[in-house]
PDB file of N, CA and C in Angstrom:
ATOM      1  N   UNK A   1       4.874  21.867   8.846  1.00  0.00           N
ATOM      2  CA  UNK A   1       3.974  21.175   9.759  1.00  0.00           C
ATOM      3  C   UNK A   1       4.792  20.637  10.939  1.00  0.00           C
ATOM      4  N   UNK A   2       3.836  20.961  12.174  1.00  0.00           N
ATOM      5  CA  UNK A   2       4.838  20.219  13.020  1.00  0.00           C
ATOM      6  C   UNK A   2       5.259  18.514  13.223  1.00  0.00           C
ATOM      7  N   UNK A   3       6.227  18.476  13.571  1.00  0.00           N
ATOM      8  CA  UNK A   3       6.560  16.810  13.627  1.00  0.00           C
ATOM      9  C   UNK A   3       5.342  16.263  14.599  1.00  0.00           C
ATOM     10  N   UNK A   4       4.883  16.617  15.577  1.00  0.00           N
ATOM     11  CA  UNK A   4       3.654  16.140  16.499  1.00  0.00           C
ATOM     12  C   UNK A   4       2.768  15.337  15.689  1.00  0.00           C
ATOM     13  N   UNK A   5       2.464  16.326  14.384  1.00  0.00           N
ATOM     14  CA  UNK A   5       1.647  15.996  13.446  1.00  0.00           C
ATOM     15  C   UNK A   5       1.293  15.089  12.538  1.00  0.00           C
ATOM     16  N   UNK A   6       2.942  14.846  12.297  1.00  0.00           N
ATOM     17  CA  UNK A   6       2.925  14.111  11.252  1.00  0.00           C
ATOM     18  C   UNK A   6       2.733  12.656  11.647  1.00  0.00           C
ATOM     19  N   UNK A   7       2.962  11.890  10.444  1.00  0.00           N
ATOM     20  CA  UNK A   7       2.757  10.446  10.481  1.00  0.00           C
ATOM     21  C   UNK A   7       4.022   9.684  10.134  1.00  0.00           C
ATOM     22  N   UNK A   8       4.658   8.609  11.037  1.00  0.00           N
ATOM     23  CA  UNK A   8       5.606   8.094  10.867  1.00  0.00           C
ATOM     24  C   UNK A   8       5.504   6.522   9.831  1.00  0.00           C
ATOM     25  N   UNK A   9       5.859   6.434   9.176  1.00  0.00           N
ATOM     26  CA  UNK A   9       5.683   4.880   8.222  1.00  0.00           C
ATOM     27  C   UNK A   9       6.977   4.690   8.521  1.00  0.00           C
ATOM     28  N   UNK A  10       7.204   3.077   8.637  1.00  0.00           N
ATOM     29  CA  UNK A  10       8.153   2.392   8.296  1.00  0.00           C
ATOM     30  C   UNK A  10       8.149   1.458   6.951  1.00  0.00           C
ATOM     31  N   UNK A  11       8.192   2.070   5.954  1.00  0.00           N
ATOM     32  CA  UNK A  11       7.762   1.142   4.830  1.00  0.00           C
ATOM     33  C   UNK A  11       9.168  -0.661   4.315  1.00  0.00           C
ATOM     34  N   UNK A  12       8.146  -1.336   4.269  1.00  0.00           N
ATOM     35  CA  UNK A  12       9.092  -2.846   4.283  1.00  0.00           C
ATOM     36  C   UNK A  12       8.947  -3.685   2.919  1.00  0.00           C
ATOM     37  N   UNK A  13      10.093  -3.668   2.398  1.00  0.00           N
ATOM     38  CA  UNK A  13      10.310  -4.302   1.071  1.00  0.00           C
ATOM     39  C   UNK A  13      10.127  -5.866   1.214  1.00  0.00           C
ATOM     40  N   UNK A  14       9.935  -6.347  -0.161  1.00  0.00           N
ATOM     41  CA  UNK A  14       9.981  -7.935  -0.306  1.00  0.00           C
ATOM     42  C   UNK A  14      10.881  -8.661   0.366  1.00  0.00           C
ATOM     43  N   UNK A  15      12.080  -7.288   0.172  1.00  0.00           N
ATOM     44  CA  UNK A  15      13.154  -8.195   0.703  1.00  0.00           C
ATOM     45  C   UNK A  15      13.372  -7.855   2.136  1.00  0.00           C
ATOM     46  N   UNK A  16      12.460  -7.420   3.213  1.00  0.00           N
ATOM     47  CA  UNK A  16      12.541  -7.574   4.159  1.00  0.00           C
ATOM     48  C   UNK A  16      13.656  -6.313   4.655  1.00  0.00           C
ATOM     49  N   UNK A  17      13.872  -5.381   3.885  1.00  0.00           N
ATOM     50  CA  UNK A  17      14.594  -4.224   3.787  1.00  0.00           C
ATOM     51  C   UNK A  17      13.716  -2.942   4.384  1.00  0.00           C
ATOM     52  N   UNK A  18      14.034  -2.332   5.295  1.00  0.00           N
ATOM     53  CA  UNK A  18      13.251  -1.081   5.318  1.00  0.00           C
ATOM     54  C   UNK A  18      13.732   0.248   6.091  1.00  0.00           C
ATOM     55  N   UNK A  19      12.755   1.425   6.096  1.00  0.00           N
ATOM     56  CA  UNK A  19      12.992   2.372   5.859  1.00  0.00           C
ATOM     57  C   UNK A  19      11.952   3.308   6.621  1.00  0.00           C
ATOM     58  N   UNK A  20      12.109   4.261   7.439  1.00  0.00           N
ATOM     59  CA  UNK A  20      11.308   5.021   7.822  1.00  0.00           C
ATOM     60  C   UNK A  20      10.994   6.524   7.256  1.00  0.00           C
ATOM     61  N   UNK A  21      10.085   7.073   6.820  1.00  0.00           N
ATOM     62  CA  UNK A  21       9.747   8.198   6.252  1.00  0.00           C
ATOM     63  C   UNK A  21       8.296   9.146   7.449  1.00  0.00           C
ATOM     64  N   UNK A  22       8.354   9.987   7.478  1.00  0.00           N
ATOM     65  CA  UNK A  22       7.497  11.157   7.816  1.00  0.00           C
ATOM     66  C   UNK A  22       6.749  11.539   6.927  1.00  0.00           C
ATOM     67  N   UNK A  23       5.368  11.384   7.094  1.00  0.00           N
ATOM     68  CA  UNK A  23       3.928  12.183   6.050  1.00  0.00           C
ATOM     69  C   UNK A  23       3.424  12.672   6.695  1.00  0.00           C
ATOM     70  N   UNK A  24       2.479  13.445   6.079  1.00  0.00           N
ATOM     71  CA  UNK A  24       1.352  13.949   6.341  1.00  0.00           C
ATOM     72  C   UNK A  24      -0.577  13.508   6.136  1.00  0.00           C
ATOM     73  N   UNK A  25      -1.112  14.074   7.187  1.00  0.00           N
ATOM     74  CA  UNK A  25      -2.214  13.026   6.955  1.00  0.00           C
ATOM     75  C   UNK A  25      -2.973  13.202   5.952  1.00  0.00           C
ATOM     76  N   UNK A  26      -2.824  14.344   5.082  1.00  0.00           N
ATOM     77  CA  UNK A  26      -2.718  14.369   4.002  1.00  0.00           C
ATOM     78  C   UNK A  26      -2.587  14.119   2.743  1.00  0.00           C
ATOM     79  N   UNK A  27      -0.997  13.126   3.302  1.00  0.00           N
ATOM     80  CA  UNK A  27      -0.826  12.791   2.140  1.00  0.00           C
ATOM     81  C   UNK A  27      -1.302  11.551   1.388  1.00  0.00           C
ATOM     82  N   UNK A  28      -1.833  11.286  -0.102  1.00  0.00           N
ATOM     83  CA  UNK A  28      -2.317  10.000  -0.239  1.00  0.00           C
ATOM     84  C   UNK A  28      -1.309   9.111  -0.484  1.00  0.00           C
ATOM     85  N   UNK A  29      -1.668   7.660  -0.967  1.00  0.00           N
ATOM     86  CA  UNK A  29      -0.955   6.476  -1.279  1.00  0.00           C
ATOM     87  C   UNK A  29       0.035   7.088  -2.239  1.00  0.00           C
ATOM     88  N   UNK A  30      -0.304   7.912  -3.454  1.00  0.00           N
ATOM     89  CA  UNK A  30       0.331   7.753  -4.505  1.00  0.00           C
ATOM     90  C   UNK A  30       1.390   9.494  -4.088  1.00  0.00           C
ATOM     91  N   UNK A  31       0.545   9.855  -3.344  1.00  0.00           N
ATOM     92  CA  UNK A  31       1.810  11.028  -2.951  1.00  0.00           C
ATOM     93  C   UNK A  31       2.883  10.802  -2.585  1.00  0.00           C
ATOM     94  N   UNK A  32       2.948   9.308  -1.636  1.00  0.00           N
ATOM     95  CA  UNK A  32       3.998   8.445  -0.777  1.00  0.00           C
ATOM     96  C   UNK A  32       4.639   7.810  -1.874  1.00  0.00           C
ATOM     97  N   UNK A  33       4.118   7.175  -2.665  1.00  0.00           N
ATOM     98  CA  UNK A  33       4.660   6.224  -3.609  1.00  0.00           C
ATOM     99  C   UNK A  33       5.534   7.083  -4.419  1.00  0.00           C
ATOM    100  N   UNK A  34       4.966   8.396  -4.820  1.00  0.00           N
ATOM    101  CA  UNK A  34       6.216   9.384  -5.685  1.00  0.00           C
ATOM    102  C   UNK A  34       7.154   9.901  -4.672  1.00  0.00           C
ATOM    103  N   UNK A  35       6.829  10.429  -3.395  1.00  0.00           N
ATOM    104  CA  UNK A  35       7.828  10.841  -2.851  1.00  0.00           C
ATOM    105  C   UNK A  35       9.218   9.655  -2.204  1.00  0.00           C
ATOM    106  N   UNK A  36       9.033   8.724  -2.236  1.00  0.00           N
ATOM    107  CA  UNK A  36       9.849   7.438  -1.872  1.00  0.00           C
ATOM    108  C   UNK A  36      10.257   7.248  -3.054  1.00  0.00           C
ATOM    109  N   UNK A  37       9.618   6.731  -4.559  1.00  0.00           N
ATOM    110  CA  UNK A  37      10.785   7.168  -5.429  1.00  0.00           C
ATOM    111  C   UNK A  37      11.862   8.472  -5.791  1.00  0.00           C
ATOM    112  N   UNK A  38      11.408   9.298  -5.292  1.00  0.00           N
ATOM    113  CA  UNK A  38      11.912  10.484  -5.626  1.00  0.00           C
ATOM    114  C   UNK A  38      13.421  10.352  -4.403  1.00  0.00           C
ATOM    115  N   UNK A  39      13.227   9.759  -3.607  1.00  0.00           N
ATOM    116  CA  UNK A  39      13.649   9.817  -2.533  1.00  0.00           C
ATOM    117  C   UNK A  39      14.645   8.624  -1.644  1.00  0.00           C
ATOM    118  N   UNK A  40      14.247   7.589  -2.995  1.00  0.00           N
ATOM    119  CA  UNK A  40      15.026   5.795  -2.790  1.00  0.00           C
ATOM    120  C   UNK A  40      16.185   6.102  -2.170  1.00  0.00           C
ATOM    121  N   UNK A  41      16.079   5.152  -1.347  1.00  0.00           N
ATOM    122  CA  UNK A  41      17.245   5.286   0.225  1.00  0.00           C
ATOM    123  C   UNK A  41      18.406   4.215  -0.842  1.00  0.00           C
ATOM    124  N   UNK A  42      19.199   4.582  -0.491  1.00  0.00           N
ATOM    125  CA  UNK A  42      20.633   4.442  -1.407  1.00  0.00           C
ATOM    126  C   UNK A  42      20.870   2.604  -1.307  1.00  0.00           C
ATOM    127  N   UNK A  43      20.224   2.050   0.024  1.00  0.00           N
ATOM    128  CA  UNK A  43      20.334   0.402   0.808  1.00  0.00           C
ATOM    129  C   UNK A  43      19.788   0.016  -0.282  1.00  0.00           C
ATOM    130  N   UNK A  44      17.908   0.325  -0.847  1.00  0.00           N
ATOM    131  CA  UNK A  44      17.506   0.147  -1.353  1.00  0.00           C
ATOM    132  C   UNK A  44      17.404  -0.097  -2.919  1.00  0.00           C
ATOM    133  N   UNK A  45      18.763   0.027  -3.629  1.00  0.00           N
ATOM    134  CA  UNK A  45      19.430   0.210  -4.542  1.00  0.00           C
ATOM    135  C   UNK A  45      19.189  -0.881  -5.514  1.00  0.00           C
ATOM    136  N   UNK A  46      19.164  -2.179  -5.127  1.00  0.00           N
ATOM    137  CA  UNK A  46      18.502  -3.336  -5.572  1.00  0.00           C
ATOM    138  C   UNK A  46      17.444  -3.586  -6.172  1.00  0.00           C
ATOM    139  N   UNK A  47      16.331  -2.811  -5.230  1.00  0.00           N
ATOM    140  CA  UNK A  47      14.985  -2.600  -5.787  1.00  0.00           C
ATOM    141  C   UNK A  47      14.654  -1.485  -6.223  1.00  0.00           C
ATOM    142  N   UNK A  48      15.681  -1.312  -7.104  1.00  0.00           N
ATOM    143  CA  UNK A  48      15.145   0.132  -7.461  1.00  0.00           C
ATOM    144  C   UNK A  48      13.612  -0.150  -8.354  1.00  0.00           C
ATOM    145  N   UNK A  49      12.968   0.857  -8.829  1.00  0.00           N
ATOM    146  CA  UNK A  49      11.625   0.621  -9.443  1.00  0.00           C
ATOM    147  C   UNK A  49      12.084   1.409 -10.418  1.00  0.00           C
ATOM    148  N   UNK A  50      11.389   1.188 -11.838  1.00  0.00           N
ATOM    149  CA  UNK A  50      11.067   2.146 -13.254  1.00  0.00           C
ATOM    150  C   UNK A  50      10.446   3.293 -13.339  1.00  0.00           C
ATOM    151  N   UNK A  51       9.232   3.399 -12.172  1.00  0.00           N
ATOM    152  CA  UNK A  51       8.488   4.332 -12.079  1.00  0.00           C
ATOM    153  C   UNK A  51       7.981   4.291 -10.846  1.00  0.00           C
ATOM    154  N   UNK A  52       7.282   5.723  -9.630  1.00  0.00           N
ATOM    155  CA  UNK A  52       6.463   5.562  -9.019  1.00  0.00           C
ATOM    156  C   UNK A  52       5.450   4.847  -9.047  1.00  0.00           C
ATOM    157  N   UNK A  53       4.340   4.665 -10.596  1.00  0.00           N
ATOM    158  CA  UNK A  53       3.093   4.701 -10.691  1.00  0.00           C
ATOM    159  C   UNK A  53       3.335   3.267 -10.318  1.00  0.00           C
ATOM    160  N   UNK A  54       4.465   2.120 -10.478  1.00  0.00           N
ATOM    161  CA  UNK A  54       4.092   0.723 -10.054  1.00  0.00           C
ATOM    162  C   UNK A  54       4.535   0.723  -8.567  1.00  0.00           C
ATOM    163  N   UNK A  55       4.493   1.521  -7.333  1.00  0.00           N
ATOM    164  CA  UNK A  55       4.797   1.086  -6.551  1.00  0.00           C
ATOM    165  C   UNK A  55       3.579   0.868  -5.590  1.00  0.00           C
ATOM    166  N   UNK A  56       3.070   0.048  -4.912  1.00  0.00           N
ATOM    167  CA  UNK A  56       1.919   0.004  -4.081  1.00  0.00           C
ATOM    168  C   UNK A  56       2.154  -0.199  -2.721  1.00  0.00           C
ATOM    169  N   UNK A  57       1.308   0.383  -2.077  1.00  0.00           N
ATOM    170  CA  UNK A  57       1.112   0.267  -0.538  1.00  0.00           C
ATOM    171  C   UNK A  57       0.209  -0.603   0.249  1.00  0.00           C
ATOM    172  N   UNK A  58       0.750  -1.417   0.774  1.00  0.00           N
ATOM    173  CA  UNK A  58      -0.139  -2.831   1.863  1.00  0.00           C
ATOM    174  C   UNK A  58       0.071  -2.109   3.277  1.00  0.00           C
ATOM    175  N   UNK A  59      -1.476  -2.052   3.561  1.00  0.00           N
ATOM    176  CA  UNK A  59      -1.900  -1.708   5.004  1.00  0.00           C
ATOM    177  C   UNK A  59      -2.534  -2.623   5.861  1.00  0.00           C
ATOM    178  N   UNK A  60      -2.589  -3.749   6.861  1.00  0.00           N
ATOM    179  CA  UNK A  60      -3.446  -4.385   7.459  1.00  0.00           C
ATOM    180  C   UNK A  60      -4.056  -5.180   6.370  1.00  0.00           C
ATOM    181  N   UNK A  61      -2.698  -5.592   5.539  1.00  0.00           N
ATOM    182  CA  UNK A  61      -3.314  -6.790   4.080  1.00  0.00           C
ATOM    183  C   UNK A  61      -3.780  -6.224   3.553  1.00  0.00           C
ATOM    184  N   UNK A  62      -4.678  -5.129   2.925  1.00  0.00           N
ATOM    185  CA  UNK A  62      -5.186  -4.815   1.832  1.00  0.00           C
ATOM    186  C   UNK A  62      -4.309  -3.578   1.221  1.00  0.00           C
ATOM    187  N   UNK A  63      -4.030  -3.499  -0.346  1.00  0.00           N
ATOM    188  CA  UNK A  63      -3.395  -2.496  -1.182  1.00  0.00           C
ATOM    189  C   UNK A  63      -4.328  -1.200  -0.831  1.00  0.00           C
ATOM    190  N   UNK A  64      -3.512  -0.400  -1.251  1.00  0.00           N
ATOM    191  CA  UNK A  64      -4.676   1.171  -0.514  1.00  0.00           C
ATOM    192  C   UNK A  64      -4.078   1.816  -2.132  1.00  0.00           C
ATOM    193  N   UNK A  65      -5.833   2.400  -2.686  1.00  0.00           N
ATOM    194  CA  UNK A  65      -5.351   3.333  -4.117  1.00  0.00           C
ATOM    195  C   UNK A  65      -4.887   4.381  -3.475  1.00  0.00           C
ATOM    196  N   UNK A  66      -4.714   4.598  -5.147  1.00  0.00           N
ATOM    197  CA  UNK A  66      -3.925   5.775  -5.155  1.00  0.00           C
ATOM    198  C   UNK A  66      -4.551   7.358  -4.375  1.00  0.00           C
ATOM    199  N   UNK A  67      -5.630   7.080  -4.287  1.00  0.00           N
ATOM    200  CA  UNK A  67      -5.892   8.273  -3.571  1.00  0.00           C
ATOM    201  C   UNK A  67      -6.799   8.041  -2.146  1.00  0.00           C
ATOM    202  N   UNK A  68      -6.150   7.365  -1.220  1.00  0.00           N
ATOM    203  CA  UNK A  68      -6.555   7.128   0.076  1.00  0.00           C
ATOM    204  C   UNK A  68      -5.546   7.786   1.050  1.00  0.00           C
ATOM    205  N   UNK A  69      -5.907   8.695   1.648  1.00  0.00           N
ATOM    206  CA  UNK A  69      -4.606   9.772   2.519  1.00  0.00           C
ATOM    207  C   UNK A  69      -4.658   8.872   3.985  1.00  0.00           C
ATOM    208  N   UNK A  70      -3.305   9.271   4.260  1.00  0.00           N
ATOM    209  CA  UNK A  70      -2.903   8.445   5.719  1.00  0.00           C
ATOM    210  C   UNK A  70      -4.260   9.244   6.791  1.00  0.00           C
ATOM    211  N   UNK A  71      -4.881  10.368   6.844  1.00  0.00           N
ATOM    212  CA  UNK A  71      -5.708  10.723   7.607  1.00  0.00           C
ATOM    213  C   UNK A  71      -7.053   9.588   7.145  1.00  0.00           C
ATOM    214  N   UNK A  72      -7.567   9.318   6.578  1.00  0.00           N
ATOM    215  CA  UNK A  72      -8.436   8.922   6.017  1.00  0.00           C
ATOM    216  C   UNK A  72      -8.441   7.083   6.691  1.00  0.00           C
ATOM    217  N   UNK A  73      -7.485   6.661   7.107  1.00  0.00           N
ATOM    218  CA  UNK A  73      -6.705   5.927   7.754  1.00  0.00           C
ATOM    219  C   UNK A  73      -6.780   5.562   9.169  1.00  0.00           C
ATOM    220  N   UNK A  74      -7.008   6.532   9.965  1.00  0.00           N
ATOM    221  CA  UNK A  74      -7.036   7.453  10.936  1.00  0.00           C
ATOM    222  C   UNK A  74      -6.010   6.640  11.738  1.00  0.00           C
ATOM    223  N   UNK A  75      -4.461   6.775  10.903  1.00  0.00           N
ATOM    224  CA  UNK A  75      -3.256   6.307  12.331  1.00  0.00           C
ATOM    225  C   UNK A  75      -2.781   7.386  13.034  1.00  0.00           C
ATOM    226  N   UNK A  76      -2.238   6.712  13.764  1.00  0.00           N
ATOM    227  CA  UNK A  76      -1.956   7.598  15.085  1.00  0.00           C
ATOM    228  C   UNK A  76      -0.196   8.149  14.423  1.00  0.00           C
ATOM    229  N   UNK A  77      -0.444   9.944  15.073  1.00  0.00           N
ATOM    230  CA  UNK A  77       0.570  10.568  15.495  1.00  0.00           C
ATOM    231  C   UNK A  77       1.366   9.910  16.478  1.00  0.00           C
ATOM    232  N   UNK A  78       3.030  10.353  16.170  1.00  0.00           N
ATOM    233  CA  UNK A  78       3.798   9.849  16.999  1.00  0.00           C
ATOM    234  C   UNK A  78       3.983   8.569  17.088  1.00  0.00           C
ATOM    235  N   UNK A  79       3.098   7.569  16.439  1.00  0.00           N
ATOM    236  CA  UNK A  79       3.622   6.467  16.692  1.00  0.00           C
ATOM    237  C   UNK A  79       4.112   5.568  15.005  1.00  0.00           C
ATOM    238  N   UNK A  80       4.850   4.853  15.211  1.00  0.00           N
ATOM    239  CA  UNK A  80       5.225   4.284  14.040  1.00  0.00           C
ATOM    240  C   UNK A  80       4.012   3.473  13.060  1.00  0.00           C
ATOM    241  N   UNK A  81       3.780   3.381  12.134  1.00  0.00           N
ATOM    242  CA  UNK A  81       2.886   2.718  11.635  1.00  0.00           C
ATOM    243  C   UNK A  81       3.894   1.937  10.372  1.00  0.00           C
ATOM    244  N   UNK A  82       3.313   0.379  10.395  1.00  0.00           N
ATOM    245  CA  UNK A  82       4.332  -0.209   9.198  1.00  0.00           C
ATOM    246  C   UNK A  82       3.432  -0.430   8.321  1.00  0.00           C
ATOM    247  N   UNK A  83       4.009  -0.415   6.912  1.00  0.00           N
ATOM    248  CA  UNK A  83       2.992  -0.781   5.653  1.00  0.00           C
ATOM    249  C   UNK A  83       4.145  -1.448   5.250  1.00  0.00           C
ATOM    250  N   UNK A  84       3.526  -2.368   3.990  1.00  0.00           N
ATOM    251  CA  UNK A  84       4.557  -2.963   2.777  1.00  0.00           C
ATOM    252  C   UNK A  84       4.678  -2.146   1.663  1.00  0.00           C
ATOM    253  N   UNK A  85       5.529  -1.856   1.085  1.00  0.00           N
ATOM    254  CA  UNK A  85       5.668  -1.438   0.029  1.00  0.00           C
ATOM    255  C   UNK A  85       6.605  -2.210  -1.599  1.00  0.00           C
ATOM    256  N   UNK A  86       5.412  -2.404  -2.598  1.00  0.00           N
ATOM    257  CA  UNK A  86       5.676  -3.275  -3.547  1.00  0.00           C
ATOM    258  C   UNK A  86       5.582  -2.807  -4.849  1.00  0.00           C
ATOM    259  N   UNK A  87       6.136  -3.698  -5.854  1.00  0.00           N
ATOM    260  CA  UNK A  87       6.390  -2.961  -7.034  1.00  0.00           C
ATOM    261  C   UNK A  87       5.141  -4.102  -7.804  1.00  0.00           C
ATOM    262  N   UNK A  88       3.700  -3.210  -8.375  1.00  0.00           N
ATOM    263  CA  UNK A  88       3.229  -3.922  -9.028  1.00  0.00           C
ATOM    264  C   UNK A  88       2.120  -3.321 -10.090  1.00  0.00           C
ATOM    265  N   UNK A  89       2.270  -3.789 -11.007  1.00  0.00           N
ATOM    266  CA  UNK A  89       1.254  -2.728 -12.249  1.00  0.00           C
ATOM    267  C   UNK A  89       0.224  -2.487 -11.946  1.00  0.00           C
ATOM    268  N   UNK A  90      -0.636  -3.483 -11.292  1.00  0.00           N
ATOM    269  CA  UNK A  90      -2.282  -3.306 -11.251  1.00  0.00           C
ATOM    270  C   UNK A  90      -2.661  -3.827 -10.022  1.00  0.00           C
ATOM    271  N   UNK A  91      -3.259  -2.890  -9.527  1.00  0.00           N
ATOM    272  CA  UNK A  91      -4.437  -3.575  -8.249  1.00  0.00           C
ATOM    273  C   UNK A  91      -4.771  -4.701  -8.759  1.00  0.00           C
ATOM    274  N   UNK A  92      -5.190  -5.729  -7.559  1.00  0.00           N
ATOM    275  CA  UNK A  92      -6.180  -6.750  -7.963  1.00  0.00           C
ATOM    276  C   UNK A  92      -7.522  -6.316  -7.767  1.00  0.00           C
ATOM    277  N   UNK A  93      -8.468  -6.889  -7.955  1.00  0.00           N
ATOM    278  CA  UNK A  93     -10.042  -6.492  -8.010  1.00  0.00           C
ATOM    279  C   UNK A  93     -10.548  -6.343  -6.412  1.00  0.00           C
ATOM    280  N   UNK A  94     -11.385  -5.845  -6.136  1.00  0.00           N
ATOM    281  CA  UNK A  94     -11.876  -5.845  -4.898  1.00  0.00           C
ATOM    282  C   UNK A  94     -12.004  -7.219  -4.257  1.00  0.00           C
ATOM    283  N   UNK A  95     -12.698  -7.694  -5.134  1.00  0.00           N
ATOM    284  CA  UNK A  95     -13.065  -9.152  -5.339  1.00  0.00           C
ATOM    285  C   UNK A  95     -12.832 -10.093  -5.568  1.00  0.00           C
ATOM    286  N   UNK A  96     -11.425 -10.194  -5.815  1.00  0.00           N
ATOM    287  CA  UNK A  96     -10.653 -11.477  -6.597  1.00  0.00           C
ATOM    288  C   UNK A  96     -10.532 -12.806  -5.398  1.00  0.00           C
ATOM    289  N   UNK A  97     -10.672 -12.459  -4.321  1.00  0.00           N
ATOM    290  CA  UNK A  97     -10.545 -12.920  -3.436  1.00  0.00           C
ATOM    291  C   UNK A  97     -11.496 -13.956  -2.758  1.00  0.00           C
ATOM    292  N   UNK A  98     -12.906 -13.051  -3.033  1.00  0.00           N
ATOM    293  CA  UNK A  98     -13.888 -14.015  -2.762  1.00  0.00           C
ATOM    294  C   UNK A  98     -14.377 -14.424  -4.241  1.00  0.00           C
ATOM    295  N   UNK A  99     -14.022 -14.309  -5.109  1.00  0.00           N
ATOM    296  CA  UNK A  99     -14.425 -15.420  -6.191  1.00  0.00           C
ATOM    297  C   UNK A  99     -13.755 -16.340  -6.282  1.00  0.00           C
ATOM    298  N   UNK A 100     -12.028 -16.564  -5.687  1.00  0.00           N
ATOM    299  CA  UNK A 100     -11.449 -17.331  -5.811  1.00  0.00           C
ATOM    300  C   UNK A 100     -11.472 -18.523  -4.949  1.00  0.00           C
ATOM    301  N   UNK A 101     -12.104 -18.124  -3.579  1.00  0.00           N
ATOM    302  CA  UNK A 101     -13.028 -19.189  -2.738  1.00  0.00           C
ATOM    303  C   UNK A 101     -14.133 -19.456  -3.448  1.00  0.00           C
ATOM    304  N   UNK A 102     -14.796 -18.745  -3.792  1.00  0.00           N
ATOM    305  CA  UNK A 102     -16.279 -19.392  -4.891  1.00  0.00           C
ATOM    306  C   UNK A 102     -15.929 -20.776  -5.294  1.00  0.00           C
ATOM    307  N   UNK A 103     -14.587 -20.245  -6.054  1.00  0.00           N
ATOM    308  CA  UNK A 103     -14.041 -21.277  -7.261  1.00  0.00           C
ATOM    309  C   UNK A 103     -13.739 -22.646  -6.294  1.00  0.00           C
ATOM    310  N   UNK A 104     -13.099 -22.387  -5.454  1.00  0.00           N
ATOM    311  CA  UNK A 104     -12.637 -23.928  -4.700  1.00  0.00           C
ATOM    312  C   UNK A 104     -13.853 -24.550  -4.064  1.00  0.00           C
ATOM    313  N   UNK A 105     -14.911 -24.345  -3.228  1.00  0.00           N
ATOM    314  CA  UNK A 105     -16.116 -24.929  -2.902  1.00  0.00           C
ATOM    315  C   UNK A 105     -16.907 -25.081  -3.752  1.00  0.00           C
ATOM    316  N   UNK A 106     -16.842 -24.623  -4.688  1.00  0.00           N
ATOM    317  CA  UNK A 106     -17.902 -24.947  -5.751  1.00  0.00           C
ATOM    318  C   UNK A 106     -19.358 -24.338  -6.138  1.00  0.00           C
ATOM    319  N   UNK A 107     -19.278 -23.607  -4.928  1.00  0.00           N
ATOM    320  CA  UNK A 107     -20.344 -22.528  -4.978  1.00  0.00           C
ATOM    321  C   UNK A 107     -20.661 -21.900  -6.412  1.00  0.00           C
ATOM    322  N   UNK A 108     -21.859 -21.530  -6.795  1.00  0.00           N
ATOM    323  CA  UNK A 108     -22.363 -20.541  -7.610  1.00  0.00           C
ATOM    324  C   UNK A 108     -23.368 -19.744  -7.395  1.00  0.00           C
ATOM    325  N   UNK A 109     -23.303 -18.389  -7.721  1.00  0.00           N
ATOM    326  CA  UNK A 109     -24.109 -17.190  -7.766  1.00  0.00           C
ATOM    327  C   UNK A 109     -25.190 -17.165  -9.138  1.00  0.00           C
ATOM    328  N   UNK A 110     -25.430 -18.358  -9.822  1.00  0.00           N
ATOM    329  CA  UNK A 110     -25.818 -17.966 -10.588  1.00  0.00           C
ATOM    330  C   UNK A 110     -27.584 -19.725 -10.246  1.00  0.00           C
ATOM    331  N   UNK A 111     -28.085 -19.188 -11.175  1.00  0.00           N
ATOM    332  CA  UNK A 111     -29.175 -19.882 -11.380  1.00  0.00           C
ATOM    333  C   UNK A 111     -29.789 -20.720 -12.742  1.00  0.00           C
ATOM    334  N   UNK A 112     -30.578 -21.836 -12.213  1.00  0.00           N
ATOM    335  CA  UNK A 112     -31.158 -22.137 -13.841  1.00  0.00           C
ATOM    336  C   UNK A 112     -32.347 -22.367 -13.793  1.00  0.00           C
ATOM    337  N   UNK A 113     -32.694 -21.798 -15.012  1.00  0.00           N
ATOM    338  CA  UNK A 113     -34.610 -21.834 -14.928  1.00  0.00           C
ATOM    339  C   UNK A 113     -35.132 -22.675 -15.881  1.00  0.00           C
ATOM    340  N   UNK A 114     -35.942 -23.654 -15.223  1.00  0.00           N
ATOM    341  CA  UNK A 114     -36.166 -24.682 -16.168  1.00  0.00           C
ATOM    342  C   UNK A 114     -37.847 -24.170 -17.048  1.00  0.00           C
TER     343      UNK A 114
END
């Protein structure tokens, strides 16, 4: 594929460590996540990970599954795009977020019928 094409990531560790890689728009989250382990930049040595399957991708704050392709995305060719990249077992819920404001105002979704 030509380089025109592709998609540039700069992916950025916890530790503020990072790394630039070339995809395709093609490729999904978890294609990236195996090919960067497969591929751990030698700096990165510290963080090494156990496995691909715990590594996750932060885009514009939200984790992206495993099967969301950088086209799907729609970033731009030629230009750099940064994500985070983290080591963690499980998504959080779609939702964890706004229940966890629920929880502090005191709000409830629920009802009582007398």
């Amino acid at each position: 594929m030509a380089l025109s094409l592709m998609i540039n990531l700069r992916l950025i560790l916890v530790s503020g460590k990072t790394k630039e890689f070339l995809f395709s728009p093609n490729d999904s989250a978890a294609d990236i996540a195996k090919h960067v382990y497969d591929n751990w930049p030698m700096d990165w040595e510290e963080e090494q990970v156990s496995s691909p399957n715990i590594l996750r991708l932060i885009y514009q704050g939200r984790f992206l599954h495993g099967n969301v392709t950088l086209g799907a995305l729609k970033l731009p060719f030629g230009k750099t795009t940064v994500m985070h990249l983290v080591a963690r077992e499980t998504l959080p819920e779609p939702n964890s977020q706004g229940q966890r404001n629920r929880e502090k105002t005191g709000e409830s979704n629920c009802c009582v019928i007398l």
